[in-house]
C-alpha atoms as a PDB file:
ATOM      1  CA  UNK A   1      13.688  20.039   6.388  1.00  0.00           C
ATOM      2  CA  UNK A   2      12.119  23.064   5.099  1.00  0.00           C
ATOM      3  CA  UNK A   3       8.776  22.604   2.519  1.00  0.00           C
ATOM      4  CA  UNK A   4       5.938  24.496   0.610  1.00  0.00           C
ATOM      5  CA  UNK A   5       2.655  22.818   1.022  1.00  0.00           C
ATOM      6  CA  UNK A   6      -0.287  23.288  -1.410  1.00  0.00           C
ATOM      7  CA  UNK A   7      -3.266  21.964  -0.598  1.00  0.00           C
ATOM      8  CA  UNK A   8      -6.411  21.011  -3.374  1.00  0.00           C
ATOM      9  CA  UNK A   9      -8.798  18.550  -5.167  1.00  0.00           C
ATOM     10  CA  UNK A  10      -7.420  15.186  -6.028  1.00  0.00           C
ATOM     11  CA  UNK A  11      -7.631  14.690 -10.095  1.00  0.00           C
ATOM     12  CA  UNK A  12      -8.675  11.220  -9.290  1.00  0.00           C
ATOM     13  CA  UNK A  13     -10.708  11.136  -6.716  1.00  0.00           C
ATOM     14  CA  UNK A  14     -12.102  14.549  -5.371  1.00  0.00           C
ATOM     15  CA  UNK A  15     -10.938  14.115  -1.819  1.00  0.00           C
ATOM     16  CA  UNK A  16      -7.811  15.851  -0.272  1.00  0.00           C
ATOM     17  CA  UNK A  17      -4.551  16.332  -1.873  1.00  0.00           C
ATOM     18  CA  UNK A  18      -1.446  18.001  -1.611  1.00  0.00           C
ATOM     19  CA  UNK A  19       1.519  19.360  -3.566  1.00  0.00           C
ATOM     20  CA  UNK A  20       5.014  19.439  -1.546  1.00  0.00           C
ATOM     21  CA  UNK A  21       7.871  20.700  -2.603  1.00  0.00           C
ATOM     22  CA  UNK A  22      11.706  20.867  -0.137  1.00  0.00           C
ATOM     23  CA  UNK A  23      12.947  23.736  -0.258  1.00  0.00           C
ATOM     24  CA  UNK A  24      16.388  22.734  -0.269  1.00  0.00           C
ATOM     25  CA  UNK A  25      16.083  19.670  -2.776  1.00  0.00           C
ATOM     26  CA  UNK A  26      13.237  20.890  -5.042  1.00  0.00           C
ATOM     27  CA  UNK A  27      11.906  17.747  -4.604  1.00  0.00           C
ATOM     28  CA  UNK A  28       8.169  17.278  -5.448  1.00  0.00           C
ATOM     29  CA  UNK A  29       5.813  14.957  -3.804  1.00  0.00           C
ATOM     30  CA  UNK A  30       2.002  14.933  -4.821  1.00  0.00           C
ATOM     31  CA  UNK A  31      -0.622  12.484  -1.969  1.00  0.00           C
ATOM     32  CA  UNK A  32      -4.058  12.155  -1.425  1.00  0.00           C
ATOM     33  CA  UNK A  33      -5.520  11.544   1.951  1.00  0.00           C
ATOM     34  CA  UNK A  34      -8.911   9.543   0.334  1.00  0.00           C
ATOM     35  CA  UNK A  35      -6.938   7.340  -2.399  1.00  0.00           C
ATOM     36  CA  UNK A  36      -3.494   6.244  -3.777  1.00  0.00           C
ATOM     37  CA  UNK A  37      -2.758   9.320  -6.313  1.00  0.00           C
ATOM     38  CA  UNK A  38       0.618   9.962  -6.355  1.00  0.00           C
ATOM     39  CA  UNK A  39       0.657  12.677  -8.635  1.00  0.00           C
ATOM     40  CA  UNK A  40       0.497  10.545 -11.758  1.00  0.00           C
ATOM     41  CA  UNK A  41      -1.687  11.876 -14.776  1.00  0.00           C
ATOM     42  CA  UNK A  42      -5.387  10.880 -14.222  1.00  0.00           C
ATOM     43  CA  UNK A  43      -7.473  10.077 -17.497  1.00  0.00           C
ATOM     44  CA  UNK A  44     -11.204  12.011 -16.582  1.00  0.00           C
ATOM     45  CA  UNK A  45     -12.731  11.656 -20.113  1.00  0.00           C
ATOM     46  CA  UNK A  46     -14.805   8.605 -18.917  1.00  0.00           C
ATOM     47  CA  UNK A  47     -17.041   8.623 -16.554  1.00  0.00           C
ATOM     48  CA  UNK A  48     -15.642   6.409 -13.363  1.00  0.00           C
ATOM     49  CA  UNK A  49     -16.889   5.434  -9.921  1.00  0.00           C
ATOM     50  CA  UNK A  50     -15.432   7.247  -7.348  1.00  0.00           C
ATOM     51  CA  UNK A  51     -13.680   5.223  -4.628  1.00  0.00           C
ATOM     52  CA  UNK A  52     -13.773   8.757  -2.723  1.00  0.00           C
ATOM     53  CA  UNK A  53     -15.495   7.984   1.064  1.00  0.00           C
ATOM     54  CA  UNK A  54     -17.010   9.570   3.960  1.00  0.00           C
ATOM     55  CA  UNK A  55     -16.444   8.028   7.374  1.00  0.00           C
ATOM     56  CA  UNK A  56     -19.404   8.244  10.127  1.00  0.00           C
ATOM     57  CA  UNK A  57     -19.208   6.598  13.593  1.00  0.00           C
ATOM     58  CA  UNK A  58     -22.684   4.881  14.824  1.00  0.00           C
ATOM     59  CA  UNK A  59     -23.206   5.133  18.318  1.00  0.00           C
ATOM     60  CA  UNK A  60     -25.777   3.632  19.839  1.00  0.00           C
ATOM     61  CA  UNK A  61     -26.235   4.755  24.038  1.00  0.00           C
ATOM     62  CA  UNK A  62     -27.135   1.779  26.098  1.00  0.00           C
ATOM     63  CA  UNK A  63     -29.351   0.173  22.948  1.00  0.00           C
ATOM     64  CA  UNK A  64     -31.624   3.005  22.947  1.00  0.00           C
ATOM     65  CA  UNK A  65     -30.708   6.180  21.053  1.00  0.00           C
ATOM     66  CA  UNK A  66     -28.398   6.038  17.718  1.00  0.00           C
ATOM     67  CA  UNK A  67     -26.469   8.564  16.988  1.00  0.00           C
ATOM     68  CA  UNK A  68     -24.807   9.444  13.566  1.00  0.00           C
ATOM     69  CA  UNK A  69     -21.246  11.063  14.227  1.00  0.00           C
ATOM     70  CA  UNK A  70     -19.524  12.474  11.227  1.00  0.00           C
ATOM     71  CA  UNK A  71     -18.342  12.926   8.580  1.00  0.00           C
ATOM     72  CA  UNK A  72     -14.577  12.490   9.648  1.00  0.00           C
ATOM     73  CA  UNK A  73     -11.973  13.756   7.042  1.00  0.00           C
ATOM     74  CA  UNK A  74      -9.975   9.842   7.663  1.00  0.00           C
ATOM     75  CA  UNK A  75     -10.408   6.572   9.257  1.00  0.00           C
ATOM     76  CA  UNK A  76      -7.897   7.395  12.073  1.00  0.00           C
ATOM     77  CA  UNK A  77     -10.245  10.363  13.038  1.00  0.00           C
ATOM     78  CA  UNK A  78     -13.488   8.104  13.200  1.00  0.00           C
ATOM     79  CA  UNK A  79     -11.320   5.184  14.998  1.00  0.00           C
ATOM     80  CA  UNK A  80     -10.045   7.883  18.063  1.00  0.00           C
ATOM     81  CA  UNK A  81     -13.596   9.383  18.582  1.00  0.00           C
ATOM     82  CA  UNK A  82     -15.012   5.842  18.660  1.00  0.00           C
ATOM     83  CA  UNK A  83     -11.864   5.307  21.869  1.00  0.00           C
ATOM     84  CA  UNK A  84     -13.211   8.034  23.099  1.00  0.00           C
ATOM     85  CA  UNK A  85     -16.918   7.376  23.356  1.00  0.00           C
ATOM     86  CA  UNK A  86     -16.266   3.949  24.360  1.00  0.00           C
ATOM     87  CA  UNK A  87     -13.736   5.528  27.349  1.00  0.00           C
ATOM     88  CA  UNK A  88     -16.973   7.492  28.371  1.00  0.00           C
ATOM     89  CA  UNK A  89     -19.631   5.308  28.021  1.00  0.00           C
ATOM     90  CA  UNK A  90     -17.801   1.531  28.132  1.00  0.00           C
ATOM     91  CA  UNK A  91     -19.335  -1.719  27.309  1.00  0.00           C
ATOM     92  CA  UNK A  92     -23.240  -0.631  27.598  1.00  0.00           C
ATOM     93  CA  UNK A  93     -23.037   1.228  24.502  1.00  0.00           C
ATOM     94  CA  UNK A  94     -22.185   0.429  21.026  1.00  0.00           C
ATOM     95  CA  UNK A  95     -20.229   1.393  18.113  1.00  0.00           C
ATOM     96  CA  UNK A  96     -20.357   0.894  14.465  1.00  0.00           C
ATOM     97  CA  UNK A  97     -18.401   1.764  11.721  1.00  0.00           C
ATOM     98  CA  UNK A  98     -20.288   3.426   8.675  1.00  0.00           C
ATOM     99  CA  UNK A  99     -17.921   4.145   5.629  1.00  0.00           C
ATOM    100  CA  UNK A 100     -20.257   5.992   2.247  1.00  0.00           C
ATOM    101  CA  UNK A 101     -19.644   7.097  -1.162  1.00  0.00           C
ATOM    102  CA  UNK A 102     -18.553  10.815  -0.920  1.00  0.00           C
ATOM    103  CA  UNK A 103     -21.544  12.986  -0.353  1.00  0.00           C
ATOM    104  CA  UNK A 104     -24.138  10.462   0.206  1.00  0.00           C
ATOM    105  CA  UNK A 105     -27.263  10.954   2.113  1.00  0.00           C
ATOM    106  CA  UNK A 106     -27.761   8.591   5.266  1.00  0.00           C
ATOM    107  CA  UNK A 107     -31.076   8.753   7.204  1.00  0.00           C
ATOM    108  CA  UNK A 108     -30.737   6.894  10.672  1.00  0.00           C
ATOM    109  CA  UNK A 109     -33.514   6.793  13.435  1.00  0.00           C
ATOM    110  CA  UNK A 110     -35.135   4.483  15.783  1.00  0.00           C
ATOM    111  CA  UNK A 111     -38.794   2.611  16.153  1.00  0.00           C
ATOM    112  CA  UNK A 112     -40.692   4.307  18.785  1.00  0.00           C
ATOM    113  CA  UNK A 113     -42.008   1.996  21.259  1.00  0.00           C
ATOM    114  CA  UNK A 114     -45.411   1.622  20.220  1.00  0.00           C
ATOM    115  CA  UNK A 115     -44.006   0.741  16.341  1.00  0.00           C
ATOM    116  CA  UNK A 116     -44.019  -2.672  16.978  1.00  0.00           C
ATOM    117  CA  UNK A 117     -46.828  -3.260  19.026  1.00  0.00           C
ATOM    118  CA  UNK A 118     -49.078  -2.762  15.847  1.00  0.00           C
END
């Protein structure tokens, strides 16, 4: 099967869409990788939340450092580095799943040692 592919901004959410069209059927197909637009008309005169995301992976080494991974374009991206991390670093270490509105701001750091001693 032969296609065009145009990629741009989802009416409905902001995140990733695409146009596809077979070349042999003329069929068109609209998606969106960060919601469930199908290409249907979108209504933008009010003001709406967006359900649009951003997907971070938390990794903390051996309870000690965290580490902020991200943002990953989809879930399945996030899910395969967190295989990988926990392939390199096992059971010591651990992993946390951090899911945002679009375009948020997140701060993460640790107490130093003497924080608590206070």
């Amino acid at each position: 099967m032969s296609s065009s592919v145009d990629f741009f901004t989802c009416p409905k959410c902001g995140g990733n869409a695409y146009r596809e069209q077979d070349n042999k059927t003329c069929e068109i197909t609209f998606s969106c990788s960060s919601c469930d637009w199908h290409g249907e008309p979108v209504d933008n005169s009010s003001p709406q939340k967006s359900d649009a995301k951003d997907y971070y992976l938390l990794f903390v080494w051996r309870s000690v450092e965290p580490k902020l991974l991200g943002p990953f374009k989809t879930i399945k991206l996030r899910d395969e580095k967190a295989k990988e991390l926990k392939e390199d670093h096992g059971d010591l270490s651990n992993y946390y799943q951090v899911e945002v509105s679009k375009g948020a701001e997140i701060n993460i750091d640790c107490y130093a040692g003497d924080f608590f001693e206070e």
